[in-house]
PDB file of N, CA and C in Angstrom:
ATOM      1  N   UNK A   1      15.670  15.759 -26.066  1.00  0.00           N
ATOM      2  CA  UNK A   1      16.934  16.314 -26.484  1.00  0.00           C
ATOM      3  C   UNK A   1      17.051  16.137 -27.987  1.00  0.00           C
ATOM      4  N   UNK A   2      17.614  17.347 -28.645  1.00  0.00           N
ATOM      5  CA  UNK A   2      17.410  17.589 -29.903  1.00  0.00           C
ATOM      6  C   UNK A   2      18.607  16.580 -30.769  1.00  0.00           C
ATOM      7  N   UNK A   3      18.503  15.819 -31.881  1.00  0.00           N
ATOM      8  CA  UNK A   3      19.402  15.063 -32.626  1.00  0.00           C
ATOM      9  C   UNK A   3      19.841  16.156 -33.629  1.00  0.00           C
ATOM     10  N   UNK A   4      21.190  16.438 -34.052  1.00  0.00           N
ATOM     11  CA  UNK A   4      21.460  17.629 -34.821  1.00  0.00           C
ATOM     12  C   UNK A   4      21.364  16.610 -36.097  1.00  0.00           C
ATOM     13  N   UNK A   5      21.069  17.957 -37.157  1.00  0.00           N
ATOM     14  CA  UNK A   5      20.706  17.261 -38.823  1.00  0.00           C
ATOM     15  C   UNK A   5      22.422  17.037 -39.195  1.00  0.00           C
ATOM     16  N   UNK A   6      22.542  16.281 -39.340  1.00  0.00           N
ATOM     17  CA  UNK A   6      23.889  14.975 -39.835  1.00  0.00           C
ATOM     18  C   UNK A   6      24.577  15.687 -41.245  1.00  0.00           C
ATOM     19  N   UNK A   7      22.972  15.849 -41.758  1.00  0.00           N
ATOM     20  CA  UNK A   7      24.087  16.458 -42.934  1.00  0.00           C
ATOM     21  C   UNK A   7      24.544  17.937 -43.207  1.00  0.00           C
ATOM     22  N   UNK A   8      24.077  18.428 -42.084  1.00  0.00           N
ATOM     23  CA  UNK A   8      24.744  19.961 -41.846  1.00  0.00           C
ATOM     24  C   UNK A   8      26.501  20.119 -42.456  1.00  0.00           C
ATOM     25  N   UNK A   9      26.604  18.753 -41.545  1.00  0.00           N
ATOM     26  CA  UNK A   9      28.536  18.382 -41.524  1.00  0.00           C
ATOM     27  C   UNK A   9      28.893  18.228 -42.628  1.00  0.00           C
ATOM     28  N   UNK A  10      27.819  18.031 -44.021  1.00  0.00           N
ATOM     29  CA  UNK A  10      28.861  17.214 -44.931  1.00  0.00           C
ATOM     30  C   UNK A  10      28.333  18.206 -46.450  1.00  0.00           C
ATOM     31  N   UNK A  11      29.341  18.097 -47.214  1.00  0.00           N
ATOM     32  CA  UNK A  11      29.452  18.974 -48.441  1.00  0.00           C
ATOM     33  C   UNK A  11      28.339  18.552 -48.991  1.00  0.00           C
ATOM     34  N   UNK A  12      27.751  16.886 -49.360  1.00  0.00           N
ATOM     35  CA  UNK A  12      26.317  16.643 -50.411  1.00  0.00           C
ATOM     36  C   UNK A  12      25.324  15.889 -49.218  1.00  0.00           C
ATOM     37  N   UNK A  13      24.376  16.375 -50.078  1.00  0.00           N
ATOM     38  CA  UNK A  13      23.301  15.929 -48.676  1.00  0.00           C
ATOM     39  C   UNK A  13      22.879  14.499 -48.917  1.00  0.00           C
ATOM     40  N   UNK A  14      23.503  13.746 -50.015  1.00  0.00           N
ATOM     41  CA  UNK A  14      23.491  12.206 -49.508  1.00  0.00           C
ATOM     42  C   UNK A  14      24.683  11.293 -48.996  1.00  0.00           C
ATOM     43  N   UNK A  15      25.427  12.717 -48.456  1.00  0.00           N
ATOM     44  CA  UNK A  15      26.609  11.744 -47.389  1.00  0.00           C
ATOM     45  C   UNK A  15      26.121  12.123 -45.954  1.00  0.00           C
ATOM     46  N   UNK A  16      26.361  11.111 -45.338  1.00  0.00           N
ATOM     47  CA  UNK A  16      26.235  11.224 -43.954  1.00  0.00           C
ATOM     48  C   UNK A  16      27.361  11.242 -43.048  1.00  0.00           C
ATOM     49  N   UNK A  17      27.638  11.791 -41.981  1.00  0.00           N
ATOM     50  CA  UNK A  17      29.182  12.053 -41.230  1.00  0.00           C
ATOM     51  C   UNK A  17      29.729  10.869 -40.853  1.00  0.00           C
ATOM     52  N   UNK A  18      30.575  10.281 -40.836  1.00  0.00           N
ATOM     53  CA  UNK A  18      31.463   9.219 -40.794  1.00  0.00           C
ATOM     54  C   UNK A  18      31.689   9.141 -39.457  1.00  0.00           C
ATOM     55  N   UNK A  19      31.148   8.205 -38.834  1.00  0.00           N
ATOM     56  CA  UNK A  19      30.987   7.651 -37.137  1.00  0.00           C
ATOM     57  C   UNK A  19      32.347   6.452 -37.218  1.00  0.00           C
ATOM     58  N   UNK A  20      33.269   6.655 -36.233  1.00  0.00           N
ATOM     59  CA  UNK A  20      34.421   5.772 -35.847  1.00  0.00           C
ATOM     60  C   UNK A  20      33.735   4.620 -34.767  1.00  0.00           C
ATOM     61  N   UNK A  21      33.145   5.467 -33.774  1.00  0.00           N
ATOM     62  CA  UNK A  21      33.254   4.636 -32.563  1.00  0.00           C
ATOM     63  C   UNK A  21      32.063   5.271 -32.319  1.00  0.00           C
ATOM     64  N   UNK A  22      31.235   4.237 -31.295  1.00  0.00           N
ATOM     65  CA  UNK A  22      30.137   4.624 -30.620  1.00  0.00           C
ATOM     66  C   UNK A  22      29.961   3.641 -29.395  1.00  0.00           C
ATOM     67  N   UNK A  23      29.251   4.632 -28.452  1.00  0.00           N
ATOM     68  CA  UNK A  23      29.124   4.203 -27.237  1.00  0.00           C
ATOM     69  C   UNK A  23      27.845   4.105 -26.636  1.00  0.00           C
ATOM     70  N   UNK A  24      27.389   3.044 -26.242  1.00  0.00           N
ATOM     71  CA  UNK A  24      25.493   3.042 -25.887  1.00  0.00           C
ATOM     72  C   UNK A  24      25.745   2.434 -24.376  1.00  0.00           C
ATOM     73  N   UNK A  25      24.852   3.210 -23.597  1.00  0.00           N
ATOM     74  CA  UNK A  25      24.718   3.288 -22.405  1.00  0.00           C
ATOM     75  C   UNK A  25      23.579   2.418 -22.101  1.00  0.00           C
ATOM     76  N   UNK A  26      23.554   1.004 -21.536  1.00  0.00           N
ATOM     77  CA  UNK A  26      23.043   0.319 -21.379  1.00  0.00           C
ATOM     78  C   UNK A  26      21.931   0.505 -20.416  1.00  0.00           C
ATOM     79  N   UNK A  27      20.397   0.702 -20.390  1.00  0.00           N
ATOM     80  CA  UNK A  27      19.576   0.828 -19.523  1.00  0.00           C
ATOM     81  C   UNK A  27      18.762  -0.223 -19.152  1.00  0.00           C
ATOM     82  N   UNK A  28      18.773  -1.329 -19.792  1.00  0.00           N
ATOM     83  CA  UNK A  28      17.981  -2.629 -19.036  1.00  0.00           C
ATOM     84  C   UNK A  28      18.932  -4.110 -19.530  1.00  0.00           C
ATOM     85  N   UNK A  29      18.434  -4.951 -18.883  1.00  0.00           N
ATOM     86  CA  UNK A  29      18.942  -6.590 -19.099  1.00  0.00           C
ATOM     87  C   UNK A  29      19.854  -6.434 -18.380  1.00  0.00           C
ATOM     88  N   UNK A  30      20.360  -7.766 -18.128  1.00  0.00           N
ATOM     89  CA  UNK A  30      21.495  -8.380 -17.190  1.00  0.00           C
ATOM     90  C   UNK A  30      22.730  -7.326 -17.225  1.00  0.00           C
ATOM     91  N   UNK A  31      22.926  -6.671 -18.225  1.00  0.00           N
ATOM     92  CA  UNK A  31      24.408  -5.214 -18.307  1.00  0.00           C
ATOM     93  C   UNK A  31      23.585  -3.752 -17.944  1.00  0.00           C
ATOM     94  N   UNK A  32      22.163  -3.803 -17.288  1.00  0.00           N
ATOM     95  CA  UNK A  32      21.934  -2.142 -17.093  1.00  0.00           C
ATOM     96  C   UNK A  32      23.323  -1.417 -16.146  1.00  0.00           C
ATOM     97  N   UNK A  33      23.206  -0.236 -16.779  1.00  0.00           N
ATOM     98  CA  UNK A  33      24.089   0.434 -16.340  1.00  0.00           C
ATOM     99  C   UNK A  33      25.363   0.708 -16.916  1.00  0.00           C
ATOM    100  N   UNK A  34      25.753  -0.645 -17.192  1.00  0.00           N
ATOM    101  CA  UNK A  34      26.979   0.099 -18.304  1.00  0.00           C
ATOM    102  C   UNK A  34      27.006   0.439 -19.414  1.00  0.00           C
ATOM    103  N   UNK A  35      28.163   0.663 -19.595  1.00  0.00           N
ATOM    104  CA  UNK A  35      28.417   1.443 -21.266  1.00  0.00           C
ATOM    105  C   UNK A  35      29.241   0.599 -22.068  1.00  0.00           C
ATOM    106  N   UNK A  36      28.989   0.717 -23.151  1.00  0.00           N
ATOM    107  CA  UNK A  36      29.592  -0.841 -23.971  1.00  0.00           C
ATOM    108  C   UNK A  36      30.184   0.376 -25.024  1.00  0.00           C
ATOM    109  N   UNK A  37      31.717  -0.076 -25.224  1.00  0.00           N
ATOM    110  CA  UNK A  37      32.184   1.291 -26.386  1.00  0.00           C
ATOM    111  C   UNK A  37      32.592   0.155 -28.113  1.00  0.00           C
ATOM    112  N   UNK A  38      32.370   0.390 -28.781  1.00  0.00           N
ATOM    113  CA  UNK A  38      32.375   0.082 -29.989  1.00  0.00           C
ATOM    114  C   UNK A  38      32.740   0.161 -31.528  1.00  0.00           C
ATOM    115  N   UNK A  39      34.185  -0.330 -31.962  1.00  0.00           N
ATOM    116  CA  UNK A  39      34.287   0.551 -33.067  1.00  0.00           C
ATOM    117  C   UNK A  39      33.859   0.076 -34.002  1.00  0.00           C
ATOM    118  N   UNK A  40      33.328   0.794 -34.872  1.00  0.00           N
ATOM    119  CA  UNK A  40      32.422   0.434 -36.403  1.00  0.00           C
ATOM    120  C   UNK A  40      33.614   0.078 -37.196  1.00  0.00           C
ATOM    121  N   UNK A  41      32.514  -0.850 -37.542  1.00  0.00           N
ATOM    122  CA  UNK A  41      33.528  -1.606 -38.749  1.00  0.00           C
ATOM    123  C   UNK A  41      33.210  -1.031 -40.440  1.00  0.00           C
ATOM    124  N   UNK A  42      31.680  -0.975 -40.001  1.00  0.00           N
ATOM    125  CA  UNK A  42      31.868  -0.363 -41.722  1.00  0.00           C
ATOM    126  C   UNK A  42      30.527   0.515 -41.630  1.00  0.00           C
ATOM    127  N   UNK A  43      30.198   1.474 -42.624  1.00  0.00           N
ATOM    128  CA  UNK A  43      29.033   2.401 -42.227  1.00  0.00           C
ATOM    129  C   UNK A  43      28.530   2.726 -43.718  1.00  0.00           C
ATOM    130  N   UNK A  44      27.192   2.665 -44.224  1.00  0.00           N
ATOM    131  CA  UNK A  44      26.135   3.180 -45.179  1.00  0.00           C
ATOM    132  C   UNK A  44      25.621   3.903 -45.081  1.00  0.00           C
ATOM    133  N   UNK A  45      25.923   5.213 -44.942  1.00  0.00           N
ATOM    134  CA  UNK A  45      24.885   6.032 -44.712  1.00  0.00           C
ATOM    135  C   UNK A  45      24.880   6.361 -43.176  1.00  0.00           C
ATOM    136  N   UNK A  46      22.989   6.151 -42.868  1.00  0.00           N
ATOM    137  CA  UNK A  46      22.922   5.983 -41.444  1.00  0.00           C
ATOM    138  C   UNK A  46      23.059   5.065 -40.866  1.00  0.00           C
ATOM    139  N   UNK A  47      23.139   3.971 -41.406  1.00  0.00           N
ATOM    140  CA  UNK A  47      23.847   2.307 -41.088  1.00  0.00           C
ATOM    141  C   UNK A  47      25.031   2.303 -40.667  1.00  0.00           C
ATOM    142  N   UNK A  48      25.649   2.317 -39.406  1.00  0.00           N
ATOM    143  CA  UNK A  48      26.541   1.498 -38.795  1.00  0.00           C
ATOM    144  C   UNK A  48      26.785   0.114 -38.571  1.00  0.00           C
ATOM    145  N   UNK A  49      27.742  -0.458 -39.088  1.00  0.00           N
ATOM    146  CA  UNK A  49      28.035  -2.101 -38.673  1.00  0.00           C
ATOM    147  C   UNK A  49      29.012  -1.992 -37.566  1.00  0.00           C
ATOM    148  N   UNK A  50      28.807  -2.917 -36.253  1.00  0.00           N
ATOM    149  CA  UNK A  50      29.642  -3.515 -35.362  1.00  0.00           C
ATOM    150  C   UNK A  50      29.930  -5.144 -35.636  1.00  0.00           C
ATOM    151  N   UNK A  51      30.972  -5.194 -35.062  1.00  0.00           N
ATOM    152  CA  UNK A  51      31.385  -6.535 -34.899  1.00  0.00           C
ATOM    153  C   UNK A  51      31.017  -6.762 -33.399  1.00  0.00           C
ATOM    154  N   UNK A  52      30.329  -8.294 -33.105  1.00  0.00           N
ATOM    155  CA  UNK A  52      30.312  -8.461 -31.777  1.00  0.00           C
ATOM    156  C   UNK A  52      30.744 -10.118 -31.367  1.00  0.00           C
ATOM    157  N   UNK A  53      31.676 -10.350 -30.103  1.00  0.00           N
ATOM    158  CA  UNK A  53      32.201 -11.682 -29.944  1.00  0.00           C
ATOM    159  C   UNK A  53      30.962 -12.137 -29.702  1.00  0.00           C
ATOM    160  N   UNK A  54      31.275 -13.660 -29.830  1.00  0.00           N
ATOM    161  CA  UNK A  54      29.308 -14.529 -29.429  1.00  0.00           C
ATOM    162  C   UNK A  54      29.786 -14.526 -27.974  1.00  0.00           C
ATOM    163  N   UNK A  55      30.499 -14.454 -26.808  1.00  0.00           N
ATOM    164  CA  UNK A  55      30.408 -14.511 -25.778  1.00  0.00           C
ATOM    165  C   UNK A  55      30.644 -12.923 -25.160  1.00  0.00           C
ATOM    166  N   UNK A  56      30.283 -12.636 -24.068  1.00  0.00           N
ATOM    167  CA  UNK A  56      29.656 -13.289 -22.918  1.00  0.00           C
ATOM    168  C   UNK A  56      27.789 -12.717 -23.659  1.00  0.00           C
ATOM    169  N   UNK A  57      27.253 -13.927 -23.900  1.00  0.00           N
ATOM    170  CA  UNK A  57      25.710 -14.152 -24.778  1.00  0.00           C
ATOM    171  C   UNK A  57      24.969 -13.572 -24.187  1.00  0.00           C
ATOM    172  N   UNK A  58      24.849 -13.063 -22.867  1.00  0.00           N
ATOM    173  CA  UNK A  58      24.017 -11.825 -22.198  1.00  0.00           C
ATOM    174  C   UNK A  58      24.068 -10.251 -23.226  1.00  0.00           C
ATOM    175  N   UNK A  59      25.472 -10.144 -24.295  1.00  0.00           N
ATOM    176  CA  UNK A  59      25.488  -8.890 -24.262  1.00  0.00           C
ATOM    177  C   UNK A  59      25.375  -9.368 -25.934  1.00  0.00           C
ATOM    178  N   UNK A  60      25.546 -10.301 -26.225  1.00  0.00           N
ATOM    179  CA  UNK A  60      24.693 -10.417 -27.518  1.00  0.00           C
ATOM    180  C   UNK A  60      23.169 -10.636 -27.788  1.00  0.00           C
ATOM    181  N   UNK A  61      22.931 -10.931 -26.632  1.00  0.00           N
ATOM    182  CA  UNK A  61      21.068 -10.931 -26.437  1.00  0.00           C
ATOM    183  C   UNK A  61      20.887 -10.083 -26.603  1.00  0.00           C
ATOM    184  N   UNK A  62      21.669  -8.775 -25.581  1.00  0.00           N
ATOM    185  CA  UNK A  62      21.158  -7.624 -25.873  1.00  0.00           C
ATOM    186  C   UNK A  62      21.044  -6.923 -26.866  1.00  0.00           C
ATOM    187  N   UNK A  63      21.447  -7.615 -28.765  1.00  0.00           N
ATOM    188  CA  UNK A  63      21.483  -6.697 -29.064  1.00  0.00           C
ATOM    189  C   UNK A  63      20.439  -7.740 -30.479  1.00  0.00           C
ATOM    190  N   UNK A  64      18.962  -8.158 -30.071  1.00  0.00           N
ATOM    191  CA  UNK A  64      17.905  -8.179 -30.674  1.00  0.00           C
ATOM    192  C   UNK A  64      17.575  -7.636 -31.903  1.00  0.00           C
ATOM    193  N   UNK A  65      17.244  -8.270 -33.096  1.00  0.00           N
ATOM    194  CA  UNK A  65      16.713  -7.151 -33.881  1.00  0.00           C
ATOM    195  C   UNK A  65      15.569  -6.585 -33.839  1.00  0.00           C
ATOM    196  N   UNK A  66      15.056  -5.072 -33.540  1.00  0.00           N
ATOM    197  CA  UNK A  66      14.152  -4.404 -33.876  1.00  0.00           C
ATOM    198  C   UNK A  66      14.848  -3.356 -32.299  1.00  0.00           C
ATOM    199  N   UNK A  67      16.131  -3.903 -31.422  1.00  0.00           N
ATOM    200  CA  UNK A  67      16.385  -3.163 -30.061  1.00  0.00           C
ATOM    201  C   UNK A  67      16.404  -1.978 -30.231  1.00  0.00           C
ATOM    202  N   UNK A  68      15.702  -0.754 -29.399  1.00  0.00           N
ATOM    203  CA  UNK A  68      16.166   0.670 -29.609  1.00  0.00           C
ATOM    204  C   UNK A  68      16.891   0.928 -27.927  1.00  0.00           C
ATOM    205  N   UNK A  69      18.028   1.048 -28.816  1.00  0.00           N
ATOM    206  CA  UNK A  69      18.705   1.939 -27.552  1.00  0.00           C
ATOM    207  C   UNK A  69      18.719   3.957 -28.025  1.00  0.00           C
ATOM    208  N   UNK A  70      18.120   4.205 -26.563  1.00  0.00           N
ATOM    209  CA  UNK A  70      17.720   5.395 -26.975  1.00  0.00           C
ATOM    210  C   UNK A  70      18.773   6.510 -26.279  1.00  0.00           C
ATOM    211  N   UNK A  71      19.852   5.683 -26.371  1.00  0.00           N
ATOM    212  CA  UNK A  71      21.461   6.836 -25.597  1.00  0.00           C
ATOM    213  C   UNK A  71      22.245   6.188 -26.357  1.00  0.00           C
ATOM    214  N   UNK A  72      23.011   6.727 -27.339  1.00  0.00           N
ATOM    215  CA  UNK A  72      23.583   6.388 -27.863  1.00  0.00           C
ATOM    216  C   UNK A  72      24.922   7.575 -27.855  1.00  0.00           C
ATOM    217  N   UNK A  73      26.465   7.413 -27.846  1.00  0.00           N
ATOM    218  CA  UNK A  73      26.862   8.657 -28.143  1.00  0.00           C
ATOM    219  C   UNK A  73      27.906   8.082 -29.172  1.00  0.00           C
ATOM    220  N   UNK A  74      27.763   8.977 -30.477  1.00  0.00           N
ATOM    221  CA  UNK A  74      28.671   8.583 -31.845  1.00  0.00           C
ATOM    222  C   UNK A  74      29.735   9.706 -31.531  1.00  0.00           C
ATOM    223  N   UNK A  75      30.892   9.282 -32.123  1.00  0.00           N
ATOM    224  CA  UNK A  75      32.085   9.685 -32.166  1.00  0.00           C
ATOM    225  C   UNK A  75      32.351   9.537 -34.335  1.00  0.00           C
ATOM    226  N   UNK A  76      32.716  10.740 -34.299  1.00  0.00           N
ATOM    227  CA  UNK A  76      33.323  11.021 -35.706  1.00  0.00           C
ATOM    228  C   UNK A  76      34.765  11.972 -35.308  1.00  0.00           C
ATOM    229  N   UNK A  77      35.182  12.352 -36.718  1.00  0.00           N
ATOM    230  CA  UNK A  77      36.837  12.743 -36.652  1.00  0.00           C
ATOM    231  C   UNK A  77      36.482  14.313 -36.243  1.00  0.00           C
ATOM    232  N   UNK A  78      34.730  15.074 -36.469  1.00  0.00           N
ATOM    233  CA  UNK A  78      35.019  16.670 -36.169  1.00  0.00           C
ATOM    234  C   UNK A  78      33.892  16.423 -35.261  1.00  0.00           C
ATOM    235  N   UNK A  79      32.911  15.766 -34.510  1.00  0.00           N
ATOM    236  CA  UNK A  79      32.717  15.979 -33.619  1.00  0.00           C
ATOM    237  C   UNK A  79      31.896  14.640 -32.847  1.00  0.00           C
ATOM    238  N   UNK A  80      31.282  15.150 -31.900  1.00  0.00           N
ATOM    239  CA  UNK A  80      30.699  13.700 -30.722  1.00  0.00           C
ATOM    240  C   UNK A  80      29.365  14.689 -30.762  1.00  0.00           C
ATOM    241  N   UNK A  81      28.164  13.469 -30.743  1.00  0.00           N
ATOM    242  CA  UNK A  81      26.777  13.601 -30.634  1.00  0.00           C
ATOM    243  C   UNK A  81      26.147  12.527 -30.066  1.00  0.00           C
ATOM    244  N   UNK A  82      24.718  12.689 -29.333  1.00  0.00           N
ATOM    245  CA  UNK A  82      24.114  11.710 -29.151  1.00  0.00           C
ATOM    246  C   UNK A  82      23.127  11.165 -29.833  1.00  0.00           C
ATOM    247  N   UNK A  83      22.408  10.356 -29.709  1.00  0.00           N
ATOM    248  CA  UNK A  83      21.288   9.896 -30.882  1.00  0.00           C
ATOM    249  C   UNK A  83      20.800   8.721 -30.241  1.00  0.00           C
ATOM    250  N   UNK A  84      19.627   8.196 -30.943  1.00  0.00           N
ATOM    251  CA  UNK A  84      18.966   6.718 -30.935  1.00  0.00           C
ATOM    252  C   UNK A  84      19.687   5.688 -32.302  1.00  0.00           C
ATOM    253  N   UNK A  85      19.370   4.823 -31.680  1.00  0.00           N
ATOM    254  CA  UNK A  85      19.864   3.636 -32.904  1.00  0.00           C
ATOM    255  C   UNK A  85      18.860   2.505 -32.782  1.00  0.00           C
ATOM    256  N   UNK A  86      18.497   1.596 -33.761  1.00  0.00           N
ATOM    257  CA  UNK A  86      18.085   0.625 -33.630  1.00  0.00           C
ATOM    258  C   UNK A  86      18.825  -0.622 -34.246  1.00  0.00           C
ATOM    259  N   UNK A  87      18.794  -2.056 -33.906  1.00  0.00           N
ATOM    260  CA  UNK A  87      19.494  -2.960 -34.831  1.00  0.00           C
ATOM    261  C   UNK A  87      18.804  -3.540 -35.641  1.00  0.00           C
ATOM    262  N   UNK A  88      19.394  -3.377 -36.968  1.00  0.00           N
ATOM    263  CA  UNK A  88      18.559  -3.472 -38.006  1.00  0.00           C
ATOM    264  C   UNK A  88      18.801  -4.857 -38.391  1.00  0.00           C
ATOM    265  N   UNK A  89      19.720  -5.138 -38.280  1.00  0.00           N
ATOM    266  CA  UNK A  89      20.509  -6.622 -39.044  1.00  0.00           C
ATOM    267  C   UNK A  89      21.139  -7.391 -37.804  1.00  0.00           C
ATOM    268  N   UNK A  90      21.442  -8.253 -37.721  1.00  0.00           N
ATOM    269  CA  UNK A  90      22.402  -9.449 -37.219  1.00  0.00           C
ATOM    270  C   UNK A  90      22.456 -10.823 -37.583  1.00  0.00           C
ATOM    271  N   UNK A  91      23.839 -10.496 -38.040  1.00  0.00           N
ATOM    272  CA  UNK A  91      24.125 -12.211 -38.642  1.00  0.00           C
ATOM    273  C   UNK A  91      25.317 -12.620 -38.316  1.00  0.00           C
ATOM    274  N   UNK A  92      25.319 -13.930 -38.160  1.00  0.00           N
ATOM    275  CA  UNK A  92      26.717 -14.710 -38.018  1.00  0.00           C
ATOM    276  C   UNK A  92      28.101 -14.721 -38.885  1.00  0.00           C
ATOM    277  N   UNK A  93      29.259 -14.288 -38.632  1.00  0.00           N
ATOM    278  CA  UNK A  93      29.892 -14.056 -39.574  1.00  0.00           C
ATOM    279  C   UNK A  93      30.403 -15.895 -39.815  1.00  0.00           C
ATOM    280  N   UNK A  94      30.361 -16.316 -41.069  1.00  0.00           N
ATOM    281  CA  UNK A  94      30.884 -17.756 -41.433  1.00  0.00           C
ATOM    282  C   UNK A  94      31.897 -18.261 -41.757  1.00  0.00           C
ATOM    283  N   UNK A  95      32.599 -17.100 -42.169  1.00  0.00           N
ATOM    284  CA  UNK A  95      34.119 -17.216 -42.637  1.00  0.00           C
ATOM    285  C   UNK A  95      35.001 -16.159 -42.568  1.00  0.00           C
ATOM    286  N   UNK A  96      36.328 -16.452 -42.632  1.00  0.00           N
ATOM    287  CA  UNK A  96      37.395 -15.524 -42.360  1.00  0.00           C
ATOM    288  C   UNK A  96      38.016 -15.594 -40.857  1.00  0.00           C
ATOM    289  N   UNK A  97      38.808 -14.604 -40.480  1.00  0.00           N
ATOM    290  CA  UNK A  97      39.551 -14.293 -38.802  1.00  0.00           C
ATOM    291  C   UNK A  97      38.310 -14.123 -38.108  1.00  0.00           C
ATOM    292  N   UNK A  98      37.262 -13.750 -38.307  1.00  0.00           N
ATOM    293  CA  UNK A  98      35.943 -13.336 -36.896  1.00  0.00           C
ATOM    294  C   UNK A  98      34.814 -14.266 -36.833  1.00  0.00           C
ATOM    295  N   UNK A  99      35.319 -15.301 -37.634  1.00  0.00           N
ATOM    296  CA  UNK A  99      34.430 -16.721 -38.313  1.00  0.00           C
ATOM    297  C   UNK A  99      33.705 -16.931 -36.284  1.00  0.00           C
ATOM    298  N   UNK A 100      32.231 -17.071 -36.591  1.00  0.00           N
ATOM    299  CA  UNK A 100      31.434 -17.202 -35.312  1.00  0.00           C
ATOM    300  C   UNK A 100      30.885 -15.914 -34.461  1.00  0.00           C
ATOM    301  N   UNK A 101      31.937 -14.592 -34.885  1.00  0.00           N
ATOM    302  CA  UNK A 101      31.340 -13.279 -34.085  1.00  0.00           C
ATOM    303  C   UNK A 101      30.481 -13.175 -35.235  1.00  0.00           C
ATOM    304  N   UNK A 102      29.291 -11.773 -34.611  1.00  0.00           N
ATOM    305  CA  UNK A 102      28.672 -11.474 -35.236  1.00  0.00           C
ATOM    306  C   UNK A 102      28.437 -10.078 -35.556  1.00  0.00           C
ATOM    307  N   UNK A 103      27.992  -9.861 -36.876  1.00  0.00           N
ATOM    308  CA  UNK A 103      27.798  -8.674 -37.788  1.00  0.00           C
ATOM    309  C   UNK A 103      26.608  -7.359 -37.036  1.00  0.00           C
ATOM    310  N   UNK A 104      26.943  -7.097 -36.685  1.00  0.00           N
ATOM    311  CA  UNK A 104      25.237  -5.917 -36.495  1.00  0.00           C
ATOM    312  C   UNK A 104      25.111  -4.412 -36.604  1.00  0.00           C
ATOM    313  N   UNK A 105      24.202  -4.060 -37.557  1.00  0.00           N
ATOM    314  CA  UNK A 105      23.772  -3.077 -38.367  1.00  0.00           C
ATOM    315  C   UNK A 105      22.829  -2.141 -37.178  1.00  0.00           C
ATOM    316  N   UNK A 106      23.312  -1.149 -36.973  1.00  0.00           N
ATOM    317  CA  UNK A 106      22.587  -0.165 -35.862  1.00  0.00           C
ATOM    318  C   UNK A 106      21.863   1.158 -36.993  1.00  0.00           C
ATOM    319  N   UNK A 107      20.923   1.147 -36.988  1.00  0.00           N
ATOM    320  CA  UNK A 107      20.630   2.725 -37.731  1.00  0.00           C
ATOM    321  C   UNK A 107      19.897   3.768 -36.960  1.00  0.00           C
ATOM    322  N   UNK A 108      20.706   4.572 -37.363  1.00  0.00           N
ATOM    323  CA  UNK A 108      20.523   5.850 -36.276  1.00  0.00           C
ATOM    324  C   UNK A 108      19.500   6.388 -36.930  1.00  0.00           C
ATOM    325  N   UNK A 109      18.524   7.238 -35.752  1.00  0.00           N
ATOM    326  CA  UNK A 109      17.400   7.269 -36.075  1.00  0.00           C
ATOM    327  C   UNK A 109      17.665   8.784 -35.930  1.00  0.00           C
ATOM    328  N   UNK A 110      16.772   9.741 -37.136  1.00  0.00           N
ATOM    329  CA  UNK A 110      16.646  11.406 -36.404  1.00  0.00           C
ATOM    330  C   UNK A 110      15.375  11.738 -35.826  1.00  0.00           C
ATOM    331  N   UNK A 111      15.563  12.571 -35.866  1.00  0.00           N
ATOM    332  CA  UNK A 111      13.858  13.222 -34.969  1.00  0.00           C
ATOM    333  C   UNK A 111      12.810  13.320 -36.606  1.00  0.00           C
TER     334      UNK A 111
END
């Protein structure tokens, strides 16, 4: 299934479309089957950041660096697509209100 070119959507071709929320459909480990929905906290590009609680640690396992989840569905303000992502980053946040959740960097991958 075809990934549409991202920057079709956007006036310069080094912006990329602005993803709110995304939803990855879980296919293996202790959560196969469900769908985990997610709103981005901050985005670079093709870099998405989530915030994730450290509990329940099954569904932070799941999210490994180098993981490809290969169902992914992004939500922006003009439309919904699917795609792959991988996690690029994860780190502990140390300070502030989310002091102990953690940071993680998904980058969506094209064809």
């Amino acid at each position: 299934e075809g990934f549409p070119d991202l920057n079709a959507y956007s006036e310069k071709k080094d912006e990329f479309l602005e993803i709110s929320t995304l939803s990855i459909q879980l296919k293996q480990g202790p959560l196969k089957g469900h769908a985990l929905d997610l709103d981005v906290s901050s985005q670079t590009g093709s870099v998405v950041s989530v915030i994730l609680a450290p509990d329940p640690k099954d569904l932070l396992d799941t999210f490994r660096l180098g993981r490809r989840f290969p169902d992914i569905q992004f939500y922006s303000p003009i439309t919904v697509f699917r795609g792959t992502g991988v996690v690029s980053r994860k780190s502990r946040i140390e300070e502030g209100p989310r002091t102990g959740h953690y940071l993680v960097d998904i980058t969506i991958e094209g064809d």
